[in-house]
N, C-alpha and C. Protein backbone atom coordinates (compact mmCIF):
# COMPACT_ATOMS: atom_id res chain seq x y z
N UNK A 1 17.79 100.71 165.45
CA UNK A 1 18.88 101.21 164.61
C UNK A 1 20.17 101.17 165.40
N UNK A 2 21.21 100.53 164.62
CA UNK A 2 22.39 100.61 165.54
C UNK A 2 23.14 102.04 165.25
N UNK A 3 24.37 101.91 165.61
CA UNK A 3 25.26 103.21 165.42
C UNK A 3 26.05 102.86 164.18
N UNK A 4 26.14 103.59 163.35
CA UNK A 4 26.86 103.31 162.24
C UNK A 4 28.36 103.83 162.74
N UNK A 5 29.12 102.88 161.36
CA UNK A 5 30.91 103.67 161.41
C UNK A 5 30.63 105.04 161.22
N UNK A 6 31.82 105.77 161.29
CA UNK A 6 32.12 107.29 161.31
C UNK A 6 31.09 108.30 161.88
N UNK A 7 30.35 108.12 162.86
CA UNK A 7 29.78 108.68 164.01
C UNK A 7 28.27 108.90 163.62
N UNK A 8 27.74 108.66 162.67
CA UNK A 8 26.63 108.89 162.40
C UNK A 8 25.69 108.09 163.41
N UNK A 9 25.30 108.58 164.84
CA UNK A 9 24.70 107.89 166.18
C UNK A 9 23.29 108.83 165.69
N UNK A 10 22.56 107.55 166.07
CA UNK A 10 21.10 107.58 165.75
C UNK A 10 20.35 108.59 166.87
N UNK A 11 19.43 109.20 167.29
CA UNK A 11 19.10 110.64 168.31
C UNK A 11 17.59 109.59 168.26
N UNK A 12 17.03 109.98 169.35
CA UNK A 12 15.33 109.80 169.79
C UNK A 12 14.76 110.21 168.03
N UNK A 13 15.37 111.41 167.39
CA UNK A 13 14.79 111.51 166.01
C UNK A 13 14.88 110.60 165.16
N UNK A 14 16.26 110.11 165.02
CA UNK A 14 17.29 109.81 164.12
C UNK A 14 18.58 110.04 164.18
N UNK A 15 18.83 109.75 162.64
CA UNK A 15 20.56 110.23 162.40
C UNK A 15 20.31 111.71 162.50
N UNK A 16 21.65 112.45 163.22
CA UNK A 16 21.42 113.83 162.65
C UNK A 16 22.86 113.91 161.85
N UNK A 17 22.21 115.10 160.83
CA UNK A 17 23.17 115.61 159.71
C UNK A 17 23.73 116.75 159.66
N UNK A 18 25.18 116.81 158.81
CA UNK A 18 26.04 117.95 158.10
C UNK A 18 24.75 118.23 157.10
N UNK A 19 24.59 119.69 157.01
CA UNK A 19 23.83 120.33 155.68
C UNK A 19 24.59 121.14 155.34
N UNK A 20 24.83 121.22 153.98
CA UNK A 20 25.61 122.12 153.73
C UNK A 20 24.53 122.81 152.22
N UNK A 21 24.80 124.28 152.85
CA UNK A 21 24.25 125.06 151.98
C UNK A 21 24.70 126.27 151.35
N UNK A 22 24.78 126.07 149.93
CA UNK A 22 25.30 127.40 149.40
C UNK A 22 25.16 127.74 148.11
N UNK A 23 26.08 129.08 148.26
CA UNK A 23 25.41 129.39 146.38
C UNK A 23 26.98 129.49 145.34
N UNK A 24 27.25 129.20 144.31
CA UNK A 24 28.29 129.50 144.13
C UNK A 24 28.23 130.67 143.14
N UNK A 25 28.86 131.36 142.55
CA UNK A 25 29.33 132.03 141.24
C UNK A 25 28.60 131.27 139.88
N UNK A 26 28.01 131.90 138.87
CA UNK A 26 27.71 130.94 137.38
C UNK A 26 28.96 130.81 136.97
N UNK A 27 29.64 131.95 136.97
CA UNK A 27 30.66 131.54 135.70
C UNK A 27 32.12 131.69 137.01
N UNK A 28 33.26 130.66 136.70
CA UNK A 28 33.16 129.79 135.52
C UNK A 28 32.44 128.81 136.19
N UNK A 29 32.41 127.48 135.01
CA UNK A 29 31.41 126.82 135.49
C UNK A 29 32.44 125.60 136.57
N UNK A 30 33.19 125.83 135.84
CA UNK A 30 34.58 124.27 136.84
C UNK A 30 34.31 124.65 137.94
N UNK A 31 34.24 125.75 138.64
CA UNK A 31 34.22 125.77 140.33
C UNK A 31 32.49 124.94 140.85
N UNK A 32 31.38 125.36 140.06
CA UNK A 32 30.38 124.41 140.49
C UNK A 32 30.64 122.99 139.99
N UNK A 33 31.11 122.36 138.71
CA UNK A 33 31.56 120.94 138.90
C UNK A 33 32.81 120.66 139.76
N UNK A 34 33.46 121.58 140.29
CA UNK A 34 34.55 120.88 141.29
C UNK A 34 33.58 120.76 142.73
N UNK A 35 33.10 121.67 142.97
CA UNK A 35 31.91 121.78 144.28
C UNK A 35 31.10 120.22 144.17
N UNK A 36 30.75 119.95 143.39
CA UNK A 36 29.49 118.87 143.27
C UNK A 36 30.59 117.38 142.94
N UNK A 37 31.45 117.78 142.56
CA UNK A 37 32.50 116.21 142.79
C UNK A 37 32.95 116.40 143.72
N UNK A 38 33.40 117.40 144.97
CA UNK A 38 33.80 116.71 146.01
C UNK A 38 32.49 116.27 146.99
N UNK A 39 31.33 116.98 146.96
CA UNK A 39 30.46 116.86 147.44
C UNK A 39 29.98 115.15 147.27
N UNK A 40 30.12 114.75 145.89
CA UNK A 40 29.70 113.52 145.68
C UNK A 40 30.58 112.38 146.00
N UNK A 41 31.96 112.74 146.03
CA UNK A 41 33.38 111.76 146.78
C UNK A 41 33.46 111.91 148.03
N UNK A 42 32.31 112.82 148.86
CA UNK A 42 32.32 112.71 150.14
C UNK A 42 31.03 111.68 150.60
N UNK A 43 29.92 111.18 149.59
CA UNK A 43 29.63 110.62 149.70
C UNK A 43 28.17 111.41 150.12
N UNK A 44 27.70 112.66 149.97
CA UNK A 44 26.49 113.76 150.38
C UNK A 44 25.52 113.38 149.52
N UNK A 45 24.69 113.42 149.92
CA UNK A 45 23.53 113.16 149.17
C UNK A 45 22.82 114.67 148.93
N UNK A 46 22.17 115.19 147.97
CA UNK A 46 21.73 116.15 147.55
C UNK A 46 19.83 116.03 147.83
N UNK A 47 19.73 117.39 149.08
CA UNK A 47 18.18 117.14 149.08
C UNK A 47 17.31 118.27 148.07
N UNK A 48 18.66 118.83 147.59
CA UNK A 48 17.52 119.87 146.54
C UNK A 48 19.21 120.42 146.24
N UNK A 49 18.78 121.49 145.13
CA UNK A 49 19.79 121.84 144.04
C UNK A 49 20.79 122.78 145.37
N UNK A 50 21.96 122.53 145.56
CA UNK A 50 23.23 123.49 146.33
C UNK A 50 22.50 123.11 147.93
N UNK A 51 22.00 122.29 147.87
CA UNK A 51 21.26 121.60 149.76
C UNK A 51 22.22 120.11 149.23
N UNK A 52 23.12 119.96 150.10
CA UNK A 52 23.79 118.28 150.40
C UNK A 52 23.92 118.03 152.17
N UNK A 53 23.70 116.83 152.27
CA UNK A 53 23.23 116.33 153.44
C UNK A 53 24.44 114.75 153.61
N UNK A 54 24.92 115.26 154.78
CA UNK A 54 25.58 114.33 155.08
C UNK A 54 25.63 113.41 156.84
N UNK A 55 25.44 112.14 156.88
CA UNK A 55 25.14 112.01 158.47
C UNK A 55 26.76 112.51 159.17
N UNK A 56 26.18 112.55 160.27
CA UNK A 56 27.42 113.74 160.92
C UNK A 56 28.48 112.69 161.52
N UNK A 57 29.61 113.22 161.52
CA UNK A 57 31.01 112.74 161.73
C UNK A 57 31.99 113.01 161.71
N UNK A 58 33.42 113.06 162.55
CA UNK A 58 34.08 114.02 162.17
C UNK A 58 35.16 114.12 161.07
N UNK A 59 35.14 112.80 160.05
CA UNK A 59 35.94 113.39 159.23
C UNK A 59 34.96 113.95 157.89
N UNK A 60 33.55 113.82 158.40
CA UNK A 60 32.54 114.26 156.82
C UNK A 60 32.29 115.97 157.51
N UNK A 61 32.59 115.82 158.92
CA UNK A 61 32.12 117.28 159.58
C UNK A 61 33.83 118.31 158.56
N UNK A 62 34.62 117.82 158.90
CA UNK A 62 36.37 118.54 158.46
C UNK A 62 35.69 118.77 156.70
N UNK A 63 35.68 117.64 156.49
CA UNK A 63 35.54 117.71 154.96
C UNK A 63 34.79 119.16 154.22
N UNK A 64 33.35 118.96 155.20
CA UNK A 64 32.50 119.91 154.93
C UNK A 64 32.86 121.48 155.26
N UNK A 65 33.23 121.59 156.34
CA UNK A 65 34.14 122.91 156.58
C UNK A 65 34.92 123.09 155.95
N UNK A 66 35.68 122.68 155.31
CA UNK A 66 36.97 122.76 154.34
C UNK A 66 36.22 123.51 153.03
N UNK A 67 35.13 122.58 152.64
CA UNK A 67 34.76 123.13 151.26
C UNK A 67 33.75 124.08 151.18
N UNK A 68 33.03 124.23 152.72
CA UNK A 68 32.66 125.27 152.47
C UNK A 68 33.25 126.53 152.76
N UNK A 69 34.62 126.41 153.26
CA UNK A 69 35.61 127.78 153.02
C UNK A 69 36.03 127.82 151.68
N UNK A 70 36.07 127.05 150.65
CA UNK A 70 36.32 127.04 149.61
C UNK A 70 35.33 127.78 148.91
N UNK A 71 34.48 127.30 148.91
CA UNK A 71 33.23 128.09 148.43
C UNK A 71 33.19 129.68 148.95
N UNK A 72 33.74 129.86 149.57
CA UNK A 72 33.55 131.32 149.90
C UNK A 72 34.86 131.99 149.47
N UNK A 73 35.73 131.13 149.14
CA UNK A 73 37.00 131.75 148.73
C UNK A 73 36.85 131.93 147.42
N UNK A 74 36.22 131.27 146.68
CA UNK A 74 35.72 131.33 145.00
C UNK A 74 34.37 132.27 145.11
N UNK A 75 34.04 133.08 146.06
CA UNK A 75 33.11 134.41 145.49
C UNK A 75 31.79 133.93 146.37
N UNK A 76 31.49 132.81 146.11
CA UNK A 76 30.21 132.53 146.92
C UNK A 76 29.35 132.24 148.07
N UNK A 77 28.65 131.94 148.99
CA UNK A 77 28.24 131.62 149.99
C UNK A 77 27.95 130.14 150.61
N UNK A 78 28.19 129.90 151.96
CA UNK A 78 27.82 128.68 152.36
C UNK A 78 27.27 128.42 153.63
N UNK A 79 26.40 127.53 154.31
CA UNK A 79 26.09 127.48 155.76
C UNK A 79 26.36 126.40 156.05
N UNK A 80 27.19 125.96 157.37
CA UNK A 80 26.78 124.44 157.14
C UNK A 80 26.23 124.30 158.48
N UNK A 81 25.46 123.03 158.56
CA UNK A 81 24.40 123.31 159.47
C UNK A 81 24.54 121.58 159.93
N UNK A 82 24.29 121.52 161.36
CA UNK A 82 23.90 120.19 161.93
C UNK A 82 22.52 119.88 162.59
N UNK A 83 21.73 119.12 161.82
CA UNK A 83 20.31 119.04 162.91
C UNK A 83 20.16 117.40 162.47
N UNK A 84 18.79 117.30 163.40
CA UNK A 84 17.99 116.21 163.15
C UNK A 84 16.86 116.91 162.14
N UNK A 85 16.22 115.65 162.19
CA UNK A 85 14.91 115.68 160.76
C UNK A 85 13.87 115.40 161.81
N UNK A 86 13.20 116.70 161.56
CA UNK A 86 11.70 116.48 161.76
C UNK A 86 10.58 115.84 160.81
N UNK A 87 10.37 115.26 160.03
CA UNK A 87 9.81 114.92 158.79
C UNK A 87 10.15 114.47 157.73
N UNK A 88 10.77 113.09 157.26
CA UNK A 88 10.83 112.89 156.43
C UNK A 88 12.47 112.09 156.68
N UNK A 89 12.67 112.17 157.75
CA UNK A 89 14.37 111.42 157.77
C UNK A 89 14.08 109.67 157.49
N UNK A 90 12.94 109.33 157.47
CA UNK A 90 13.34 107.94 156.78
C UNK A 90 14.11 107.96 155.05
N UNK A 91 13.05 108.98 154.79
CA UNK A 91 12.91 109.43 153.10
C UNK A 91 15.13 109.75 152.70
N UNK A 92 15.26 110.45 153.62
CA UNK A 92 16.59 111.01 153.29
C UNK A 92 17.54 109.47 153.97
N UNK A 93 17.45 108.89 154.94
CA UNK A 93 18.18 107.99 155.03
C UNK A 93 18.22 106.54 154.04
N UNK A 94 17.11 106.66 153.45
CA UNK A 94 16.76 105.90 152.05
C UNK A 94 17.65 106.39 150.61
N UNK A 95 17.60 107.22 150.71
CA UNK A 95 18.51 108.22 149.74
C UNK A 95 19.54 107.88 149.80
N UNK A 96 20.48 108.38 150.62
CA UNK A 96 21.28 108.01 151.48
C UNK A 96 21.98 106.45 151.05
N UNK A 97 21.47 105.74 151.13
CA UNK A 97 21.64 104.39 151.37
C UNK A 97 21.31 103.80 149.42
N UNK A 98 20.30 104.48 149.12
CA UNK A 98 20.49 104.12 147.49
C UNK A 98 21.61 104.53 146.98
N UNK A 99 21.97 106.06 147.29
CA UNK A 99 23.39 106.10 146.81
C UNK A 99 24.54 105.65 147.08
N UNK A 100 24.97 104.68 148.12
CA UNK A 100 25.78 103.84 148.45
C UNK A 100 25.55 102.15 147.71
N UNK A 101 24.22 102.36 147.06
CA UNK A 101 23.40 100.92 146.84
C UNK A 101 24.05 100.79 145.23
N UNK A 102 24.02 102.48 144.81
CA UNK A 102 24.51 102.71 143.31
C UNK A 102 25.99 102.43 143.09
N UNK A 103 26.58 102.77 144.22
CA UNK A 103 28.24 103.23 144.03
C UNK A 103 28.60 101.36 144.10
N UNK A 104 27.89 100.34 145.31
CA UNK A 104 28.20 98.97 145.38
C UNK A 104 27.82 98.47 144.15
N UNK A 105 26.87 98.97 143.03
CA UNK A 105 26.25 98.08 142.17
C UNK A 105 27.33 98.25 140.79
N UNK A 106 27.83 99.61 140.72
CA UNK A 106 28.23 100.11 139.89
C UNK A 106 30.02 99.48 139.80
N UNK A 107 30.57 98.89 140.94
CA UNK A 107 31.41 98.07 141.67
C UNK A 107 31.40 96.86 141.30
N UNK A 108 30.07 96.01 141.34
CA UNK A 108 29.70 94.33 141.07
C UNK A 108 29.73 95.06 139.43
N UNK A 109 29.06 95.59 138.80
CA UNK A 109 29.71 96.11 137.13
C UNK A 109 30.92 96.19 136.52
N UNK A 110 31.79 96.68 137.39
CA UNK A 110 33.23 96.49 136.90
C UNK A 110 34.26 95.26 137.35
N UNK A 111 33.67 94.55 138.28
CA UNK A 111 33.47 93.48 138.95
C UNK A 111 33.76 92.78 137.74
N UNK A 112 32.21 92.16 136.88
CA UNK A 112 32.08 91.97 135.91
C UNK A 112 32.91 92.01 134.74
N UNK A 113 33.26 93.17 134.29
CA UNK A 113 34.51 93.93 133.55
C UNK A 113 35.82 92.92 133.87
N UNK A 114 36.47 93.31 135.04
CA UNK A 114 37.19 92.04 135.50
C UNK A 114 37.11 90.70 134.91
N UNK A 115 36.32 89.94 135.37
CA UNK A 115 36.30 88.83 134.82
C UNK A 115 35.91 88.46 133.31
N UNK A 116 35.61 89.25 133.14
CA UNK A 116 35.34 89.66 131.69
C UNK A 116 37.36 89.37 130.64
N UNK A 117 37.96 90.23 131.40
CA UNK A 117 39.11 91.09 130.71
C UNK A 117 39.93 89.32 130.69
N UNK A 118 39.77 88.48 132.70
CA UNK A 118 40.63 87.44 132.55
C UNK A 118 40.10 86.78 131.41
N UNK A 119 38.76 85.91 131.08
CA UNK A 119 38.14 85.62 130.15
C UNK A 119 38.65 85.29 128.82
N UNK A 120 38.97 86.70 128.62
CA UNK A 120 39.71 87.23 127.51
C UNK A 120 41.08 86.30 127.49
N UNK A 121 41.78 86.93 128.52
CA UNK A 121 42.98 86.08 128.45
C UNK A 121 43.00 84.75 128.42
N UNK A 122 42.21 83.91 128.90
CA UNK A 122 42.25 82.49 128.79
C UNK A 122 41.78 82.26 127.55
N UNK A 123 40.74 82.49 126.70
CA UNK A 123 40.45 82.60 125.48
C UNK A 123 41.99 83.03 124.78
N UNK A 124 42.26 83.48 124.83
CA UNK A 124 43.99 84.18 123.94
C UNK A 124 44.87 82.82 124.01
N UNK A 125 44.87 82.37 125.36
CA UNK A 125 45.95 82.13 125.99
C UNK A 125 47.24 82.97 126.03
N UNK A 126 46.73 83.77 126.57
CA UNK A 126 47.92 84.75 127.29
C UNK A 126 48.03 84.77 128.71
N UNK A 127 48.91 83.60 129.08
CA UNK A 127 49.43 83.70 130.76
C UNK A 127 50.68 84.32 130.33
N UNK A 128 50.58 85.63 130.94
CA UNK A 128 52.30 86.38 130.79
C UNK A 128 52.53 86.85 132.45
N UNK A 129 53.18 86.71 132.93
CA UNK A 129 53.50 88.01 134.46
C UNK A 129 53.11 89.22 134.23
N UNK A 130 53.21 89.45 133.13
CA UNK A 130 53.29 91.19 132.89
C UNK A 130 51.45 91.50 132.76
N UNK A 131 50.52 90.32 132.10
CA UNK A 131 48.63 90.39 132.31
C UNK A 131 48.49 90.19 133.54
N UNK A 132 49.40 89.21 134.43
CA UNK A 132 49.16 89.10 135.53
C UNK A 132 48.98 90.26 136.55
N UNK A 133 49.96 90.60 136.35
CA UNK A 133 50.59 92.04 136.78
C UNK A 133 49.04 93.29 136.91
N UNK A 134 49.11 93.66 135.67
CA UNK A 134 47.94 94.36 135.03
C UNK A 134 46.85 93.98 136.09
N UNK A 135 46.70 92.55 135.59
CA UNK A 135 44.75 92.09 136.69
C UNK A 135 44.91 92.24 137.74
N UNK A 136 46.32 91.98 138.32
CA UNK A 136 46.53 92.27 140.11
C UNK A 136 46.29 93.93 140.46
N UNK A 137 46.82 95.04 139.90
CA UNK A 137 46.39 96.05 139.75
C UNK A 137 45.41 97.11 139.65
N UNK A 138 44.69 96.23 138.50
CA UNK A 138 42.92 96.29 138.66
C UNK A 138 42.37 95.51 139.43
N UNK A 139 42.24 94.56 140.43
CA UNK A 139 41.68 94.08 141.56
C UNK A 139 42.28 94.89 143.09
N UNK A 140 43.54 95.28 142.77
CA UNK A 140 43.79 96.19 143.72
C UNK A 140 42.95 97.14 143.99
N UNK A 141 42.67 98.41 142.69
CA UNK A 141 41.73 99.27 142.53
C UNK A 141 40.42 99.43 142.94
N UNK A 142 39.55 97.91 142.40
CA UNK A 142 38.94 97.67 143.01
C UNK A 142 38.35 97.36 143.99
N UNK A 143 39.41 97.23 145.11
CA UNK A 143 39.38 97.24 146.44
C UNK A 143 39.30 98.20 147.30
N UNK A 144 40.41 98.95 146.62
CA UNK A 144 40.28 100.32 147.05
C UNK A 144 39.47 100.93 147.09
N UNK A 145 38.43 100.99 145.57
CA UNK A 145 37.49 102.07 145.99
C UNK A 145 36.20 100.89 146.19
N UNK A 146 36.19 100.21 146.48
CA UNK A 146 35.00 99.66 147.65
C UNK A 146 35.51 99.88 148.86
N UNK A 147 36.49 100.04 149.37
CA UNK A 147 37.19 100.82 150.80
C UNK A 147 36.97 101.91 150.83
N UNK A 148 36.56 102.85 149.68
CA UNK A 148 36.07 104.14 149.72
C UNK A 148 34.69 104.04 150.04
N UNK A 149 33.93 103.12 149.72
CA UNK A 149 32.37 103.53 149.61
C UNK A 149 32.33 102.92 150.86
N UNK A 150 32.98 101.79 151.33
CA UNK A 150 32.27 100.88 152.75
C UNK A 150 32.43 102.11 153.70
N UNK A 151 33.87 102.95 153.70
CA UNK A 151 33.72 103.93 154.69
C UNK A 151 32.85 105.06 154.45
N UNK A 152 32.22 105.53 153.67
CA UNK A 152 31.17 106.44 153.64
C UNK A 152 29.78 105.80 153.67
N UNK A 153 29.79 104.37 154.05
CA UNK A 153 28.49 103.15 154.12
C UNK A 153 28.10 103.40 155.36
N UNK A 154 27.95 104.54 156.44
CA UNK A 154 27.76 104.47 157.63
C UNK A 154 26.37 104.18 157.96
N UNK A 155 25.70 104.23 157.41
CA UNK A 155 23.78 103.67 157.65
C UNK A 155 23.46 102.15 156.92
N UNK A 156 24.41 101.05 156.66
CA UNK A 156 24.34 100.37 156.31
C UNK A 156 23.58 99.95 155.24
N UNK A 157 23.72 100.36 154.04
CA UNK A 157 23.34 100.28 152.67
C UNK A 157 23.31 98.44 152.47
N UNK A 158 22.48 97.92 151.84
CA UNK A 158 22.16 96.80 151.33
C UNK A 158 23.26 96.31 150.43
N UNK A 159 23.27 96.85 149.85
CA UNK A 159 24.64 96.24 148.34
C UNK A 159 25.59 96.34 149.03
N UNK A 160 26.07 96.33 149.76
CA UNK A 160 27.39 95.80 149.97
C UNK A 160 27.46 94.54 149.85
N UNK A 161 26.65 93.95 150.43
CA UNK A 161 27.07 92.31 150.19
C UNK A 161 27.40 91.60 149.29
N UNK A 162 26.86 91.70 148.28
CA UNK A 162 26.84 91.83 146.73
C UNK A 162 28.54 92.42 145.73
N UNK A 163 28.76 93.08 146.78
CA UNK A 163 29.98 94.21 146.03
C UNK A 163 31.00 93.35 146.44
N UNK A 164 30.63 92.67 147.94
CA UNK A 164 31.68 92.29 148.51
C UNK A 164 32.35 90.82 147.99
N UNK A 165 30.73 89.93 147.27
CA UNK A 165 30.96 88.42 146.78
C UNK A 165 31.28 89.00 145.37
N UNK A 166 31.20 89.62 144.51
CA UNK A 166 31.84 90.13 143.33
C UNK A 166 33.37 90.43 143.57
N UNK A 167 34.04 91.13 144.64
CA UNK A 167 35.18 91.50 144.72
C UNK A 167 35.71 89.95 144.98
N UNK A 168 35.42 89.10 145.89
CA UNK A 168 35.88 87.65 146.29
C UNK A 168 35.98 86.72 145.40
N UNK A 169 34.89 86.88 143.79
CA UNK A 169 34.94 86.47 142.98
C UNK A 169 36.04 86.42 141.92
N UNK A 170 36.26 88.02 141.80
CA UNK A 170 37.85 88.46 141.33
C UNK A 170 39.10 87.71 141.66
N UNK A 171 38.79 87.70 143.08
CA UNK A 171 40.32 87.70 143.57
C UNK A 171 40.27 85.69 143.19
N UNK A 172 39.43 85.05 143.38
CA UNK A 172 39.20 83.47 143.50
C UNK A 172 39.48 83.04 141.63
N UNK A 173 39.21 83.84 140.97
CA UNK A 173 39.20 83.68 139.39
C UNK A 173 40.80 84.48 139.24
N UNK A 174 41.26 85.43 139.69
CA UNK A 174 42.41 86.05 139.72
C UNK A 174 43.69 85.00 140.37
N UNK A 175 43.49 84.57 141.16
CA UNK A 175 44.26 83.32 141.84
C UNK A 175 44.10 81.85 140.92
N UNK A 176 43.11 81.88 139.99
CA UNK A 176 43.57 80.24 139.35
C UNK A 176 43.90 81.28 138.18
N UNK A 177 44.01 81.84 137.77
CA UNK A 177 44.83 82.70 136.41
C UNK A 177 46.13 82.62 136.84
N UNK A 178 46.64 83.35 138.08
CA UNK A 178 48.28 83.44 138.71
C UNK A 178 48.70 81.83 138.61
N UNK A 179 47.72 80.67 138.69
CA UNK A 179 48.41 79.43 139.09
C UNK A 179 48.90 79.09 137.43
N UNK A 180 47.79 79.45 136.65
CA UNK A 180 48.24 79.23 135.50
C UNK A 180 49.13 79.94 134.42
N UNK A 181 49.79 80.79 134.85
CA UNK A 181 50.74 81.79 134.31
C UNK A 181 52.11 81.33 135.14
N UNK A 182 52.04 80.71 136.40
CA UNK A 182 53.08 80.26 136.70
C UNK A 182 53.45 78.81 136.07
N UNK A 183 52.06 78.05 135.94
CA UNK A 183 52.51 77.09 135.23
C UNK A 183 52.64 77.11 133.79
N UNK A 184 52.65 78.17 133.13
CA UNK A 184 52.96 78.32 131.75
C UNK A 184 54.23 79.01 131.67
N UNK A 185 54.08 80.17 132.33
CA UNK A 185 55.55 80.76 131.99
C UNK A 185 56.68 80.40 133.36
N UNK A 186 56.52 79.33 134.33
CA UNK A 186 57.40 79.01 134.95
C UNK A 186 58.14 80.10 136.06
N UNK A 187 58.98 79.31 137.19
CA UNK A 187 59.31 80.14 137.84
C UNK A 187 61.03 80.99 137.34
N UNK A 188 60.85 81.20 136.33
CA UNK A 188 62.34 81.86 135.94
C UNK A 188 62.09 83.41 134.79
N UNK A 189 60.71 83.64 135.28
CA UNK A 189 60.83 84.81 135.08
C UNK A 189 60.93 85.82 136.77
């Protein structure tokens, strides 16, 4: 096993992890869906209901301290905890790695979407600057948040590769669209 980005270094065990554990308040309910979306934009994997597990690092270590002062500032309790796995850390680094496998797949999907939307436009024939504009925007996006998931990819998840020839696909189908919007609507816009 090598060392992954953002510090997650492998131990004689394994990876060791951020656990973060706590309880929140029932009501209202927005503070447990705000808890469980940042938990999930940090990229934690959940080993049981208010148990999230993250390999350790220091900007997932900040993150986790942060929210679990939050959590205690909204009424409820939290621990956060760093160990290795005695039992079962293949199981959780599998986890782990599917949910990075979901976030890349779910990526090559809108991927899809993309080329889908130019599609559209060539079917129309609508080369304008202003669609151009638009698709450059949404391929931007899409970059971005595969720049979100590659950096929380620290155990090297499989789908990336996949996410990555889908994004290259965009931009290669996005570039003969720009050639043809310049050659339709010319350089005097």
């Amino acid at each position: 096993m090598t060392v992954g980005r953002g510090g997650a270094e492998p131990q004689s065990g394994g990876v060791r992890w951020l656990v973060l554990v706590y309880k929140i308040p029932a009501e209202p309910t927005r503070l447990r869906a705000g808890v469980w979306r940042k938990i999930k934009g940090l990229g934690a994997i959940y080993l049981q209901n208010s148990v999230a597990a993250l390999p350790v690092g220091p900007s997932g270590e900040r993150a986790l301290r942060l929210l679990r002062n939050e959590i205690v500032e909204m009424g409820g309790s939290a621990s956060l905890l760093e160990s290795s796995v005695l039992g079962g850390g293949s199981e959780i680094e599998d986890a782990f790695n599917a949910a990075r496998d979901d976030e890349y797949e779910e990526i090559v999907d809108r991927c899809e979407d993309f080329l889908r939307q130019i599609e559209k436009e060539y079917r129309a024939e609508h080369f304008t600057y202003a669609e151009l504009e638009e698709n450059d925007e949404d391929l931007v996006k899409l970059r971005n948040w595969f720049a979100k998931v590659e950096a929380r990819d620290v155990l090297g998840a499989s789908g990336k590769a996949s996410a990555v020839a889908a994004l290259e696909r965009c931009a290669q189908v996005l570039d003969e669209y720009a050639a043809r919007v310049y050659a339709e609507e010319g350089d005097g816009h």
